[in-house]
PDB file of N, CA and C in Angstrom:
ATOM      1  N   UNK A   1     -13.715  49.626  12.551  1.00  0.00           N
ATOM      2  CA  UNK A   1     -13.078  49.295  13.799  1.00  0.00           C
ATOM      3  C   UNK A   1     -12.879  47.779  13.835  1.00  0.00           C
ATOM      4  N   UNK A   2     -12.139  47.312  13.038  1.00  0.00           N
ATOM      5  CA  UNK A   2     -11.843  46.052  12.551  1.00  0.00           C
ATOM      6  C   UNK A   2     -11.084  44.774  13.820  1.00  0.00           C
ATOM      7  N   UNK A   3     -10.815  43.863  14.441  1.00  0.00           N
ATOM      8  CA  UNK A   3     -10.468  42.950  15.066  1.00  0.00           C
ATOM      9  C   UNK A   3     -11.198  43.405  16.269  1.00  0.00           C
ATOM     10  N   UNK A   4     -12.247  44.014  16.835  1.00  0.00           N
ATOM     11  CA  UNK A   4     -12.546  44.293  17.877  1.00  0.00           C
ATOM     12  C   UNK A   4     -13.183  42.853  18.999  1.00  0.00           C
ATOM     13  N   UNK A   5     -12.752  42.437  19.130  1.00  0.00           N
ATOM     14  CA  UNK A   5     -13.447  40.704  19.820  1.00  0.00           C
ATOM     15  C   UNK A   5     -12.496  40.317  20.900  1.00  0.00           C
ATOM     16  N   UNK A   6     -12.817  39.670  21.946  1.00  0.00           N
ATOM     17  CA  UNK A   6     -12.321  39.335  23.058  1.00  0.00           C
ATOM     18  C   UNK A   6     -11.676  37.984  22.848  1.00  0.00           C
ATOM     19  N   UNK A   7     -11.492  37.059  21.824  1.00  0.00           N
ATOM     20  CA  UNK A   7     -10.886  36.230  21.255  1.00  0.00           C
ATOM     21  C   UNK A   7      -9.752  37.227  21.089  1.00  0.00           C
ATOM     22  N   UNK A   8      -9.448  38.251  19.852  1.00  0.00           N
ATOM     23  CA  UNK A   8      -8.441  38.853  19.238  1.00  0.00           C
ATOM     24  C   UNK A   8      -8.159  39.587  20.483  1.00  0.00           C
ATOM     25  N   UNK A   9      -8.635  40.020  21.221  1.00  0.00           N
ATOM     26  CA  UNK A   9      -7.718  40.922  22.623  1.00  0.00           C
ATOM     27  C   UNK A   9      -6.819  39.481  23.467  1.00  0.00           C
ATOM     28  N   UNK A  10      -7.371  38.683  23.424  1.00  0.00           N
ATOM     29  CA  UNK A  10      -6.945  37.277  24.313  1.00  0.00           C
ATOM     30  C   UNK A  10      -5.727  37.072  23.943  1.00  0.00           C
ATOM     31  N   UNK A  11      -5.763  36.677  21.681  1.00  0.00           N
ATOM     32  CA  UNK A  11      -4.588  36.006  21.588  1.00  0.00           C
ATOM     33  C   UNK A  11      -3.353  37.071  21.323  1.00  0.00           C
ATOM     34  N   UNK A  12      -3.821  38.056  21.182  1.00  0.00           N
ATOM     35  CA  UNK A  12      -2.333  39.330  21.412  1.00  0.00           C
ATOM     36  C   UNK A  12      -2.165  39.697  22.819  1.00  0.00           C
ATOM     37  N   UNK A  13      -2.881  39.362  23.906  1.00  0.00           N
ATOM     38  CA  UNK A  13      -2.596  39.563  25.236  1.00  0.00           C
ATOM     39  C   UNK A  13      -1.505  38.014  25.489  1.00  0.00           C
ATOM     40  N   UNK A  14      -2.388  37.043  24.925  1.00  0.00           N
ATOM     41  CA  UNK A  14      -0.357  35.840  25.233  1.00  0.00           C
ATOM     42  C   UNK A  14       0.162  36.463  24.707  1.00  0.00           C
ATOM     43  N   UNK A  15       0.592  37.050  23.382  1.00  0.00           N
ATOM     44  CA  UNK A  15       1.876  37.731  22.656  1.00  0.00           C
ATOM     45  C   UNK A  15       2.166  38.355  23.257  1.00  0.00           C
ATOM     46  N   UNK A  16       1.896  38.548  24.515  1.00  0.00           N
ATOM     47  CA  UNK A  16       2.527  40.131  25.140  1.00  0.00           C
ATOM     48  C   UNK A  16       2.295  40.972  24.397  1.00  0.00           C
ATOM     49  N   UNK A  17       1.140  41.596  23.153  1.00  0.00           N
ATOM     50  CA  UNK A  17       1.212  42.541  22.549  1.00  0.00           C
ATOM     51  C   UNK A  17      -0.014  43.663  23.238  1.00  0.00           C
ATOM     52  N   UNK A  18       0.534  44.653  23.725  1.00  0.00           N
ATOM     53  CA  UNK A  18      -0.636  45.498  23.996  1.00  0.00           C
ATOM     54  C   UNK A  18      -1.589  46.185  22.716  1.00  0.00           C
ATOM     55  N   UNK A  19      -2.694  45.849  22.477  1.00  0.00           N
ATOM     56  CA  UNK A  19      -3.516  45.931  21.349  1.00  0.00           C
ATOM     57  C   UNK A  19      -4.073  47.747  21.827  1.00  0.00           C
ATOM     58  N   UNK A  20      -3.706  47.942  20.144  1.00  0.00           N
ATOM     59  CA  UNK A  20      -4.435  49.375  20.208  1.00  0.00           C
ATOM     60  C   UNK A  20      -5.393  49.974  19.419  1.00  0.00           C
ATOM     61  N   UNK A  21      -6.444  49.124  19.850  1.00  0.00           N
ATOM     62  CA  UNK A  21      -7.981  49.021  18.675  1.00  0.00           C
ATOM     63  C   UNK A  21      -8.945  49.778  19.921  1.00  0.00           C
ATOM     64  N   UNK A  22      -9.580  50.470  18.943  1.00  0.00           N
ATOM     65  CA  UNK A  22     -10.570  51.011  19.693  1.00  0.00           C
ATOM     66  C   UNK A  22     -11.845  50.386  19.979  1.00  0.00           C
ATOM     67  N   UNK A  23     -12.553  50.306  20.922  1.00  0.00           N
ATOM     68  CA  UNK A  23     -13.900  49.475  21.316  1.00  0.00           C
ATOM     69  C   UNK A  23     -14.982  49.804  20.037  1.00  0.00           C
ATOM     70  N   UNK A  24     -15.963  49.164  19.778  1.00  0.00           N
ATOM     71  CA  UNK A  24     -16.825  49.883  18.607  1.00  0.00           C
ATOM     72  C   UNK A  24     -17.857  50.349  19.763  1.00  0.00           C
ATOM     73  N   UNK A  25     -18.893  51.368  19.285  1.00  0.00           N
ATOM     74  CA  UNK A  25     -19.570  51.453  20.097  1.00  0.00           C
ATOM     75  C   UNK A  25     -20.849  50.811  21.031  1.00  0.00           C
ATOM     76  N   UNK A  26     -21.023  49.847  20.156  1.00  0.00           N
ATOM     77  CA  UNK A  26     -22.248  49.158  20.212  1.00  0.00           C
ATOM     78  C   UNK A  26     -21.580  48.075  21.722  1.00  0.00           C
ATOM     79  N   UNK A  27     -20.800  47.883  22.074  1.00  0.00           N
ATOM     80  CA  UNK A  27     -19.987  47.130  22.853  1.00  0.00           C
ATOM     81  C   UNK A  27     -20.484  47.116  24.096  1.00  0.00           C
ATOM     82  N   UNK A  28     -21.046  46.103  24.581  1.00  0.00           N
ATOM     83  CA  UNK A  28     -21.860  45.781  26.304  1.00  0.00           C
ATOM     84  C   UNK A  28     -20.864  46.113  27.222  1.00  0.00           C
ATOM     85  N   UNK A  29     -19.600  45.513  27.108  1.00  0.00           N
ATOM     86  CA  UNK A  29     -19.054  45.733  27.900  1.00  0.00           C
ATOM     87  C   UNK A  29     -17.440  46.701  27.675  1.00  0.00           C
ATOM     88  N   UNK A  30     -17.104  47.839  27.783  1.00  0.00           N
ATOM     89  CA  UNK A  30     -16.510  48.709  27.192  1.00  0.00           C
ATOM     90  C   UNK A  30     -14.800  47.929  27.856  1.00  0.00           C
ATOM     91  N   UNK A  31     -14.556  48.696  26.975  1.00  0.00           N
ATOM     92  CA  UNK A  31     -12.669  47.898  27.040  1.00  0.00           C
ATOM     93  C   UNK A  31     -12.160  49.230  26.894  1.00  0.00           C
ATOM     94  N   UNK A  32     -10.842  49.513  27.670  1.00  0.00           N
ATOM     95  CA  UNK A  32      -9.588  50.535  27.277  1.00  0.00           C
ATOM     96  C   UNK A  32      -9.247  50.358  26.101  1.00  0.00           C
ATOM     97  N   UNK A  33      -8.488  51.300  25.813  1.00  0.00           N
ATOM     98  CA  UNK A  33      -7.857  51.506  24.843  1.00  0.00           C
ATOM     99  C   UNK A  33      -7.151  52.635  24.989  1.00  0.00           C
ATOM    100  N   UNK A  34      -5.327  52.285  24.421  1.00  0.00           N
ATOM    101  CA  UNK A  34      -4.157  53.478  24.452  1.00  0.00           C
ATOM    102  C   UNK A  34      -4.770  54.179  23.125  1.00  0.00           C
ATOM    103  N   UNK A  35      -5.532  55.458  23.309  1.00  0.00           N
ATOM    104  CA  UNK A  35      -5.756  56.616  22.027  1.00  0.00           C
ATOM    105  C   UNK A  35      -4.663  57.391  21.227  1.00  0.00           C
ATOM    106  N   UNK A  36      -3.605  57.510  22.580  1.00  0.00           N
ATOM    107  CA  UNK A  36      -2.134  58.008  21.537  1.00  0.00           C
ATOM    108  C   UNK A  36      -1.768  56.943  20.771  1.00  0.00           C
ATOM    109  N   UNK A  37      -1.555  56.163  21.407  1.00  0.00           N
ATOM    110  CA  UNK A  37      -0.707  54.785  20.780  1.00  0.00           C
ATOM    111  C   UNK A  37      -1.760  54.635  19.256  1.00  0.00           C
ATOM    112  N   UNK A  38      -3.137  54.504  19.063  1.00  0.00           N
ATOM    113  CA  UNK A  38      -3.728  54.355  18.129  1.00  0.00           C
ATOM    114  C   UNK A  38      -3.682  55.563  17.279  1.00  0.00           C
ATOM    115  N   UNK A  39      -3.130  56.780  17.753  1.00  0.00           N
ATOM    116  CA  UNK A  39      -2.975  57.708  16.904  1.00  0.00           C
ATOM    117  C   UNK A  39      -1.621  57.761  15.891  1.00  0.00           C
ATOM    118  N   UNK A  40      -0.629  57.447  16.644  1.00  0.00           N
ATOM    119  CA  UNK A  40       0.416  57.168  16.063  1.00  0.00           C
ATOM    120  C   UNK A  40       0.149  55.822  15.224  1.00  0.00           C
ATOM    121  N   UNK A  41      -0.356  54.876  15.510  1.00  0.00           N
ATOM    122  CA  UNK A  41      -0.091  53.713  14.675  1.00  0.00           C
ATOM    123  C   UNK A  41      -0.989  54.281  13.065  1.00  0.00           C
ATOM    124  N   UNK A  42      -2.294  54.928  13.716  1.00  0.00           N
ATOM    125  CA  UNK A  42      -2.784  55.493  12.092  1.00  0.00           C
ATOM    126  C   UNK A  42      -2.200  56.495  11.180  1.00  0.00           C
ATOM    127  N   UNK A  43      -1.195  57.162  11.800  1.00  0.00           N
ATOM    128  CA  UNK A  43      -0.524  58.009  10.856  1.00  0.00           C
ATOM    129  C   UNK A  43       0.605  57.104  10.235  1.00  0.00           C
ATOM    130  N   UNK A  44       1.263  56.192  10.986  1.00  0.00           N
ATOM    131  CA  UNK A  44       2.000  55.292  10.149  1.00  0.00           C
ATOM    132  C   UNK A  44       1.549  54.650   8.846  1.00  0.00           C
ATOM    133  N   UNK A  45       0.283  54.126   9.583  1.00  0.00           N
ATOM    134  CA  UNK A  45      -0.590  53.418   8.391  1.00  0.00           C
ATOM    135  C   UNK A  45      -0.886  54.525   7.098  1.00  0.00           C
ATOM    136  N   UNK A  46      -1.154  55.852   7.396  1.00  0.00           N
ATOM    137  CA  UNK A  46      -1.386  56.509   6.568  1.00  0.00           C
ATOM    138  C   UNK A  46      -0.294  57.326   5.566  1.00  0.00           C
ATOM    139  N   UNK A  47       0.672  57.076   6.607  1.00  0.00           N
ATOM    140  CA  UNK A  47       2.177  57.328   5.627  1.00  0.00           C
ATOM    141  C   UNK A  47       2.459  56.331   4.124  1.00  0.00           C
ATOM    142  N   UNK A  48       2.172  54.643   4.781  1.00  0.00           N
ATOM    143  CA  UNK A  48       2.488  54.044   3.870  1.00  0.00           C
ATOM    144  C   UNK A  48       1.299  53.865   2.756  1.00  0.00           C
ATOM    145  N   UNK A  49       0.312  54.305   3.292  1.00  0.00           N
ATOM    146  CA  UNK A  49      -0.999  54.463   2.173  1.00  0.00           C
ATOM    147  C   UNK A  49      -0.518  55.532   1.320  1.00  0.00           C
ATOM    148  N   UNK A  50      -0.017  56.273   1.669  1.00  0.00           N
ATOM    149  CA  UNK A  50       0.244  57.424   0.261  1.00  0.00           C
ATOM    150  C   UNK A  50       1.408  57.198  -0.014  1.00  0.00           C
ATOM    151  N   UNK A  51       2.500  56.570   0.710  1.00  0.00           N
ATOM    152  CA  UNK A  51       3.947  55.675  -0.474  1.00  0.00           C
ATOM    153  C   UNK A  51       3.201  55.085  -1.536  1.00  0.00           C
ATOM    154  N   UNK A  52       2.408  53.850  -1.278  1.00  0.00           N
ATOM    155  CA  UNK A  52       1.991  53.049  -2.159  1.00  0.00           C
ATOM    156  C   UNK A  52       1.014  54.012  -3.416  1.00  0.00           C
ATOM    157  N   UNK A  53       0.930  54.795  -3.213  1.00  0.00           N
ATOM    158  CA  UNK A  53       0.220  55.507  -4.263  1.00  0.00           C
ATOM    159  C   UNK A  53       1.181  55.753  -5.476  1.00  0.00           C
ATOM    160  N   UNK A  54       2.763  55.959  -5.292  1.00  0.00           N
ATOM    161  CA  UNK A  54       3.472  55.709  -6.069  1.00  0.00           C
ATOM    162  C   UNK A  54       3.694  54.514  -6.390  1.00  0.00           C
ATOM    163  N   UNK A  55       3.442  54.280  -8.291  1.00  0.00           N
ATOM    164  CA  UNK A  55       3.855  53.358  -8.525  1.00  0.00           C
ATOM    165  C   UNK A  55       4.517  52.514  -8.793  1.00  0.00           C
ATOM    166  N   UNK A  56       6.004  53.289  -8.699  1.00  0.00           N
ATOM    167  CA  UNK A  56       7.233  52.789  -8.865  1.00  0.00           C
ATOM    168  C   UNK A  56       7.865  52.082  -7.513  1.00  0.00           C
ATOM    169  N   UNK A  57       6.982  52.459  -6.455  1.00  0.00           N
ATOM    170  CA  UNK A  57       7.164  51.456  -4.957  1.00  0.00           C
ATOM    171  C   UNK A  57       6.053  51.037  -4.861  1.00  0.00           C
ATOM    172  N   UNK A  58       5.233  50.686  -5.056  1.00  0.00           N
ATOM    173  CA  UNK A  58       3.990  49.804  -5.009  1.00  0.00           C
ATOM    174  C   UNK A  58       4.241  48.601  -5.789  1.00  0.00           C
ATOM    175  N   UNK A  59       4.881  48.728  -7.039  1.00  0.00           N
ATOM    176  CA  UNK A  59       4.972  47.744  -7.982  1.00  0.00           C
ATOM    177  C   UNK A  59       6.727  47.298  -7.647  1.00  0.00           C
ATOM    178  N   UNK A  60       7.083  47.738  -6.938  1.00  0.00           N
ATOM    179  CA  UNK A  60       8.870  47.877  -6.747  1.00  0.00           C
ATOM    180  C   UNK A  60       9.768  47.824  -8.115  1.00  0.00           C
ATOM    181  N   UNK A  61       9.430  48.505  -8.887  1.00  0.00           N
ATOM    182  CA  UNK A  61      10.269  48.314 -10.246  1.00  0.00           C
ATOM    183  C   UNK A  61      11.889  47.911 -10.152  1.00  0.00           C
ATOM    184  N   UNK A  62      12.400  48.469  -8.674  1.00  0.00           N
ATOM    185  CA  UNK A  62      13.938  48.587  -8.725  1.00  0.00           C
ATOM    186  C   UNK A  62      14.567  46.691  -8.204  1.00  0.00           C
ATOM    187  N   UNK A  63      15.209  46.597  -9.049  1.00  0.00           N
ATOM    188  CA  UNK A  63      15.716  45.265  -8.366  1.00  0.00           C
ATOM    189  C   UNK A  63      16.841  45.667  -7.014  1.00  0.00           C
ATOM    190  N   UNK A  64      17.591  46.411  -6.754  1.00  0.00           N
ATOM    191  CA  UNK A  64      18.106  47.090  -5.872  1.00  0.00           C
ATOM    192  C   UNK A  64      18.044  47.568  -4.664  1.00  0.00           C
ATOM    193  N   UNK A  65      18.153  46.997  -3.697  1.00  0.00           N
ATOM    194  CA  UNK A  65      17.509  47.375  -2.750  1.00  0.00           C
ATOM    195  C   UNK A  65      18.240  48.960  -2.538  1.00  0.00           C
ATOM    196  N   UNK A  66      19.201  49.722  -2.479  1.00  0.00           N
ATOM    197  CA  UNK A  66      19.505  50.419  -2.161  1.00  0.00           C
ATOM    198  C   UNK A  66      18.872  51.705  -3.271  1.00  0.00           C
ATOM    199  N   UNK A  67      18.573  51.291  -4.696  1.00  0.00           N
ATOM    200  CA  UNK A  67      17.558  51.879  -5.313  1.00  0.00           C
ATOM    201  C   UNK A  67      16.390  52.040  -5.099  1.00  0.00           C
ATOM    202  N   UNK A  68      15.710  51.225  -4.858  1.00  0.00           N
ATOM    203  CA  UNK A  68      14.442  50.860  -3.983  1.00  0.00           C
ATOM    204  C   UNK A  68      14.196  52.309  -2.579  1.00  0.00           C
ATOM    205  N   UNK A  69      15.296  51.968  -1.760  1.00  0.00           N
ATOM    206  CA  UNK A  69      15.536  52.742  -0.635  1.00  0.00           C
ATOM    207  C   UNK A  69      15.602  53.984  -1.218  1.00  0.00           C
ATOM    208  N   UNK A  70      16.200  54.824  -1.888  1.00  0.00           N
ATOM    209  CA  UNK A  70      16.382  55.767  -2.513  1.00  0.00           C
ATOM    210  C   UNK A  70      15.097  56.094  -2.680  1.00  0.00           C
ATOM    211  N   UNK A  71      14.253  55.382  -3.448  1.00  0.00           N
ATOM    212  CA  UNK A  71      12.838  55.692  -4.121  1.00  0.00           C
ATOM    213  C   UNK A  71      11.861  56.084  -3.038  1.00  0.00           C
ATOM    214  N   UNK A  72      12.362  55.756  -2.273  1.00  0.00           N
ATOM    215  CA  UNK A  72      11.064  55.758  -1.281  1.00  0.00           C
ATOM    216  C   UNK A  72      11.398  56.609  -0.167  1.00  0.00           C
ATOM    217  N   UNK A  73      12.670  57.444  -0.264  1.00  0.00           N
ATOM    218  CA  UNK A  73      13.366  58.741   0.774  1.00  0.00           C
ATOM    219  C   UNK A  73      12.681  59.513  -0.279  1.00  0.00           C
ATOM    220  N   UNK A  74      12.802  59.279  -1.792  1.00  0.00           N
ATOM    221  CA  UNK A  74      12.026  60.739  -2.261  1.00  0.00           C
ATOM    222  C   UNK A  74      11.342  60.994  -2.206  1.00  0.00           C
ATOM    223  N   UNK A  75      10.220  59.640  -2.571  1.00  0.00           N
ATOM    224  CA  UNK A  75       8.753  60.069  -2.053  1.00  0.00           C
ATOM    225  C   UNK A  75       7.929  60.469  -0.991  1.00  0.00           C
ATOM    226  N   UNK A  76       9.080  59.820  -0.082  1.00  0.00           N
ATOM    227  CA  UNK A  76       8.737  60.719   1.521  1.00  0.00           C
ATOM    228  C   UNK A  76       9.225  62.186   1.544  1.00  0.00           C
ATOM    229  N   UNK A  77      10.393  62.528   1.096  1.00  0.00           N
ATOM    230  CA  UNK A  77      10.415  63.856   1.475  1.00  0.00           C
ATOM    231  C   UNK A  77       9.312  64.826   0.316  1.00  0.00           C
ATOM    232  N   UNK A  78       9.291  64.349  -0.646  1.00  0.00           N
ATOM    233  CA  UNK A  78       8.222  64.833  -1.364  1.00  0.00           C
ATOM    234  C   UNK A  78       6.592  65.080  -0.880  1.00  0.00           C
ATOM    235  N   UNK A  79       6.328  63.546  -0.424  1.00  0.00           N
ATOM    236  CA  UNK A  79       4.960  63.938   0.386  1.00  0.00           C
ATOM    237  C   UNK A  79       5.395  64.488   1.662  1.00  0.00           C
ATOM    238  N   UNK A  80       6.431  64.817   2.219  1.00  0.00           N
ATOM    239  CA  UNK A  80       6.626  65.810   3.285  1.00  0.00           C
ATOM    240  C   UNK A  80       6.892  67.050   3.256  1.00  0.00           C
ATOM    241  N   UNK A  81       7.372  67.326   1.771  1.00  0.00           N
ATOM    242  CA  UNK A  81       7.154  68.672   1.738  1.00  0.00           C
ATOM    243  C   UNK A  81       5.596  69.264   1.095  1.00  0.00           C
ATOM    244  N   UNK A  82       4.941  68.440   0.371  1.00  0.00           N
ATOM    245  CA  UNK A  82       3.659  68.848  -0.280  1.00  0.00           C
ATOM    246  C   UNK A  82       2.780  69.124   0.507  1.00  0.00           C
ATOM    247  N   UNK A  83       3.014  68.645   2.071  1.00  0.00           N
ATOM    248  CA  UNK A  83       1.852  68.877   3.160  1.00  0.00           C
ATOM    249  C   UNK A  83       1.869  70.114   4.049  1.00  0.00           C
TER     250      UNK A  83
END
């Protein structure tokens, strides 16, 4: 449960960024937290954790961006159909 500190809630509260970290438990004084919003952001995260498992987009072999792009619609529909 990584950036959890009232410093790091402070300086993404000037950004206008609503932070979606969960409190750890040990925490005196308990803080909200959006649980959808953190649900969605971990499946994102976990989308691009298993792109990068391929190594032909991890390492970007393609100089191309539109090759590149290509590479990485297959591997999504691939890990979208394998699930």
């Amino acid at each position: 449960m990584g950036y959890d500190s009232d410093e790091w809630r402070q300086a993404l509260a000037a950004r206008q960024i609503t932070p979606c970290i969960p409190p750890i438990p040990s925490r005196k004084a308990p803080v909200e937290f959006d649980a959808i919003l953190y649900t969605q952001r971990h499946k994102v995260e976990n989308t691009f954790n298993r792109l990068k498992d391929w190594r032909r987009i991890a390492t970007r072999y393609d100089r191309c961006a539109d090759l590149f792009l290509a590479a990485i619609t297959i591997a999504a529909i691939i890990l979208f159909w394998c699930n």
